[in-house]
N, C-alpha and C. Protein backbone atom coordinates (compact mmCIF):
# COMPACT_ATOMS: atom_id res chain seq x y z
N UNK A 1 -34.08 14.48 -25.98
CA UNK A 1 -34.06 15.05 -27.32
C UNK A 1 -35.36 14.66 -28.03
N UNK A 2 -35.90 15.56 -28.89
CA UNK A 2 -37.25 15.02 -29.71
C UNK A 2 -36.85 15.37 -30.88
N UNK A 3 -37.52 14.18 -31.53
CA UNK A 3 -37.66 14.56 -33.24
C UNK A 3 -38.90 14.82 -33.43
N UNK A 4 -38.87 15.58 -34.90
CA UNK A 4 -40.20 15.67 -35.68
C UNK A 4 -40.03 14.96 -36.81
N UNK A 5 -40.85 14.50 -37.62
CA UNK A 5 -41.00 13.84 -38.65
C UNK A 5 -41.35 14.69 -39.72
N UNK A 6 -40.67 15.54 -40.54
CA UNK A 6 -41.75 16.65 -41.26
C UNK A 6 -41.62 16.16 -42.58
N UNK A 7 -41.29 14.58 -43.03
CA UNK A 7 -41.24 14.63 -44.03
C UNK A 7 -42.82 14.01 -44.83
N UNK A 8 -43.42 13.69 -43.85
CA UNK A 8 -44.92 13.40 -44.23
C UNK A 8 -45.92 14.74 -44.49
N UNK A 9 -46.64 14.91 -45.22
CA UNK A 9 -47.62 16.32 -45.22
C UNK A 9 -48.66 15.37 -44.38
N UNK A 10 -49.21 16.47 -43.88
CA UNK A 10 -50.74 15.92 -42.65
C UNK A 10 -51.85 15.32 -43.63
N UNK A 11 -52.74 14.40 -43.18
CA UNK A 11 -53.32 13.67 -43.91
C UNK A 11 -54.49 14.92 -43.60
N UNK A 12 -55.90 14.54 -44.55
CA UNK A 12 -56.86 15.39 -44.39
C UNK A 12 -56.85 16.73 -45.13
N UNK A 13 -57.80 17.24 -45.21
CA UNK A 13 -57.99 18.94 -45.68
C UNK A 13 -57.67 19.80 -45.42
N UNK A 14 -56.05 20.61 -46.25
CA UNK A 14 -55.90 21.89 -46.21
C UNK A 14 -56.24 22.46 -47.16
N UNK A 15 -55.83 23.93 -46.59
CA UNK A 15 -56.57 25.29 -47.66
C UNK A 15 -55.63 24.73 -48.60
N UNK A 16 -54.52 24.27 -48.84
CA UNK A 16 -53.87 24.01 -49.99
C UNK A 16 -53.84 22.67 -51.07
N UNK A 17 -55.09 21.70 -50.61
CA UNK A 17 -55.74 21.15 -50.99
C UNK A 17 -55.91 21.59 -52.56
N UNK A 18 -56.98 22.47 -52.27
CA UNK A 18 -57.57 22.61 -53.83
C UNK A 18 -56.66 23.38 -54.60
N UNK A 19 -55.39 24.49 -54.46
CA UNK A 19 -54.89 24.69 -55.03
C UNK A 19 -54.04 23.73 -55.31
N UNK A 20 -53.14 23.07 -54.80
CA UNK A 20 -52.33 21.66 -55.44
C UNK A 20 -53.07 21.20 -56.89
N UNK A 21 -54.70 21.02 -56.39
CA UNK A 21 -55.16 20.28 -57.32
C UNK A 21 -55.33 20.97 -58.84
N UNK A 22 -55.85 22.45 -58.44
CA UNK A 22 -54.99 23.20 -59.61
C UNK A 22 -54.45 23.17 -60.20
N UNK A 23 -53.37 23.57 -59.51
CA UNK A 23 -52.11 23.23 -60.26
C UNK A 23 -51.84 22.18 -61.10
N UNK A 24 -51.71 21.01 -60.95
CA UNK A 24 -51.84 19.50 -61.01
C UNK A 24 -52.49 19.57 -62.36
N UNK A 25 -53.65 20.20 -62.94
CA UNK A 25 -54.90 20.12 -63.70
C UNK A 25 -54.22 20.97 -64.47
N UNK A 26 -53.60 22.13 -64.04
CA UNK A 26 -53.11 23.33 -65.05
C UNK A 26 -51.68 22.95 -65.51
N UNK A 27 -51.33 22.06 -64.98
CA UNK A 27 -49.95 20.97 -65.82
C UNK A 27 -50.23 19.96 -66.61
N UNK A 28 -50.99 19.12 -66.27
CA UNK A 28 -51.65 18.58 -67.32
C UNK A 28 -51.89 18.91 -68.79
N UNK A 29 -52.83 19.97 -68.40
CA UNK A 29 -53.56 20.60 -69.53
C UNK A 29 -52.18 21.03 -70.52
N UNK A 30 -51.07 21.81 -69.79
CA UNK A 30 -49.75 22.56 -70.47
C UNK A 30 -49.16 20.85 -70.97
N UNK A 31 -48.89 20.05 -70.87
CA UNK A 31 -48.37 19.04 -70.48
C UNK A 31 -48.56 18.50 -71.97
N UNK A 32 -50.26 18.40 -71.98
CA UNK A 32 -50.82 17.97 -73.55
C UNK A 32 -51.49 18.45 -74.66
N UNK A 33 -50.69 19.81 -74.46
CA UNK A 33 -50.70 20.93 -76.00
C UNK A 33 -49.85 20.04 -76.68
N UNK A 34 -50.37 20.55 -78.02
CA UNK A 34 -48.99 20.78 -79.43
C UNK A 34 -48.03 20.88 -79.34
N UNK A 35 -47.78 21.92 -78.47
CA UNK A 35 -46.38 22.40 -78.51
C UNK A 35 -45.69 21.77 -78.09
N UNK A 36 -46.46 21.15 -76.54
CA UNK A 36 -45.37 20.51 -75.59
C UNK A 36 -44.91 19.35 -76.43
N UNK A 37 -45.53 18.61 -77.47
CA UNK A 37 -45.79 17.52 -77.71
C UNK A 37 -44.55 17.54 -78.99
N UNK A 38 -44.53 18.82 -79.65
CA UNK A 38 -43.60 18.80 -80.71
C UNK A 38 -42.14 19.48 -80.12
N UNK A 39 -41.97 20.13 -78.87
CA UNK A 39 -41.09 20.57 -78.36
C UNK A 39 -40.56 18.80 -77.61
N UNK A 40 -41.14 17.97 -77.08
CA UNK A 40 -40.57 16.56 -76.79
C UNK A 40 -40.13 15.77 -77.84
N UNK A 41 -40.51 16.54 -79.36
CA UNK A 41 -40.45 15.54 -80.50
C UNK A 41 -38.84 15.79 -80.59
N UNK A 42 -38.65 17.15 -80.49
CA UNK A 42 -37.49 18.15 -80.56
C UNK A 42 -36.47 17.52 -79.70
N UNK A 43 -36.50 17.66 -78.34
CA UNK A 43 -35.90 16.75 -77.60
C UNK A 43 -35.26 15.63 -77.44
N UNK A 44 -36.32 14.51 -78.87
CA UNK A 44 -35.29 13.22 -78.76
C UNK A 44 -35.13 13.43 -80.06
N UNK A 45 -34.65 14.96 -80.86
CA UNK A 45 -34.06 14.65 -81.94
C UNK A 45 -32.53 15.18 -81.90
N UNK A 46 -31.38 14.62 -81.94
CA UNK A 46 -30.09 14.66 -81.49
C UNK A 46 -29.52 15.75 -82.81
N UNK A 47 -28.64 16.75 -81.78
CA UNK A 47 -28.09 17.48 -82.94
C UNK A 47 -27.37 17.23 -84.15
N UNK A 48 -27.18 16.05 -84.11
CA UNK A 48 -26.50 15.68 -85.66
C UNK A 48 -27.28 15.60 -86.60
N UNK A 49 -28.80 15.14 -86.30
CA UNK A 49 -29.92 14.95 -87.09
C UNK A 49 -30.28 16.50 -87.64
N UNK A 50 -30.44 17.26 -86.52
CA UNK A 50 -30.64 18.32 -86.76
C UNK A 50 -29.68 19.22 -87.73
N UNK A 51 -28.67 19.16 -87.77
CA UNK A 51 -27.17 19.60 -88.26
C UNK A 51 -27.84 19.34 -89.49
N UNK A 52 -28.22 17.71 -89.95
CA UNK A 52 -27.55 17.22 -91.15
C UNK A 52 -29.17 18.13 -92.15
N UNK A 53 -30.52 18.72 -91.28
CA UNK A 53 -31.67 18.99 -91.98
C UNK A 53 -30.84 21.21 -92.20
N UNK A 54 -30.20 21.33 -91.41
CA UNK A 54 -29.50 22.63 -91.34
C UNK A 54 -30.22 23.54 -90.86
N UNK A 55 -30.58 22.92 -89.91
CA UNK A 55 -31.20 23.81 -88.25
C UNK A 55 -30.35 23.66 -87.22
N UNK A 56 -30.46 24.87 -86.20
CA UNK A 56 -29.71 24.51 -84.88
C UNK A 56 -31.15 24.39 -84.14
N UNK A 57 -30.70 23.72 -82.81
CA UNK A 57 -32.00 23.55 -81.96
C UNK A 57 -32.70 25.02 -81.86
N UNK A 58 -31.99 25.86 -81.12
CA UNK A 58 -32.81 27.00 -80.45
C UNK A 58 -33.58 27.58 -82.06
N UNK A 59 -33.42 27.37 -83.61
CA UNK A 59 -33.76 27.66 -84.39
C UNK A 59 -35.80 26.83 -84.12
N UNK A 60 -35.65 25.44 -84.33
CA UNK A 60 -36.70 24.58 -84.32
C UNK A 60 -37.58 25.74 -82.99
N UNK A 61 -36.65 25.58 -82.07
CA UNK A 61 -37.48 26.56 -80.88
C UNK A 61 -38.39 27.48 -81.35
N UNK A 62 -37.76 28.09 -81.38
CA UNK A 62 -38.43 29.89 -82.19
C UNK A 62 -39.43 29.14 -83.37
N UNK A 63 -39.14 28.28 -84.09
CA UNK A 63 -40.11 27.82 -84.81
C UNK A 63 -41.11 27.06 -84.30
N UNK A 64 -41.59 26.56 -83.56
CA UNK A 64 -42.59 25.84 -82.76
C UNK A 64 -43.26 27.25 -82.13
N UNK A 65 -42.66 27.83 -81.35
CA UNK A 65 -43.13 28.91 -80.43
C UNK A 65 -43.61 29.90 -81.18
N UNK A 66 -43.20 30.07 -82.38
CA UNK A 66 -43.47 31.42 -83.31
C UNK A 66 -45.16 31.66 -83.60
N UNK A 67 -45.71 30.50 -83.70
CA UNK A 67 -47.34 30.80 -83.98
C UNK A 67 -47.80 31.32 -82.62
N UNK A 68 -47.56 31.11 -81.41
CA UNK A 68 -47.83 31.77 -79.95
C UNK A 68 -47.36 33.02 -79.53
N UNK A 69 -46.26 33.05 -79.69
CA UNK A 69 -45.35 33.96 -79.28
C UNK A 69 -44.68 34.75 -80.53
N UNK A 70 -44.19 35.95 -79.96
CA UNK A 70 -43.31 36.89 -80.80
C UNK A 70 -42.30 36.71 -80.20
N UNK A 71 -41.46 36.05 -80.99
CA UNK A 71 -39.81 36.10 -80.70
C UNK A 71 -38.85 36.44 -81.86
């Protein structure tokens, strides 16, 4: 019987090299906008907090997103 080990990726240079690294760079960048930054603010604010200012979450949503987007 043989095994393979496929849970290691091959060491060295693939074509998928530089796109990973892409990627990687183009998450980042999304990662440390505004938005992301006030959409995490959003996140650790618990709906009771929110309740008691008389917003629902998906409201704050549409409001963060609204200067980018048409929703």
């Amino acid at each position: 019987m043989t095994l393979a080990d496929i849970t290691h990726a091959p060491t060295g240079f693939s074509l998928a090299t530089p796109f990973r690294a892409i990627g990687r760079f183009l998450v980042r960048i999304a990662e440390s906008s505004d938005l992301m930054r006030q959409v995490e603010k959003l996140n650790r604010t618990s709906d009771e907090e929110l309740a008691a200012r008389g917003v629902t979450r998906s409201d704050m949503v549409r409001e963060i997103f609204s200067s980018r987007y048409y929703l």
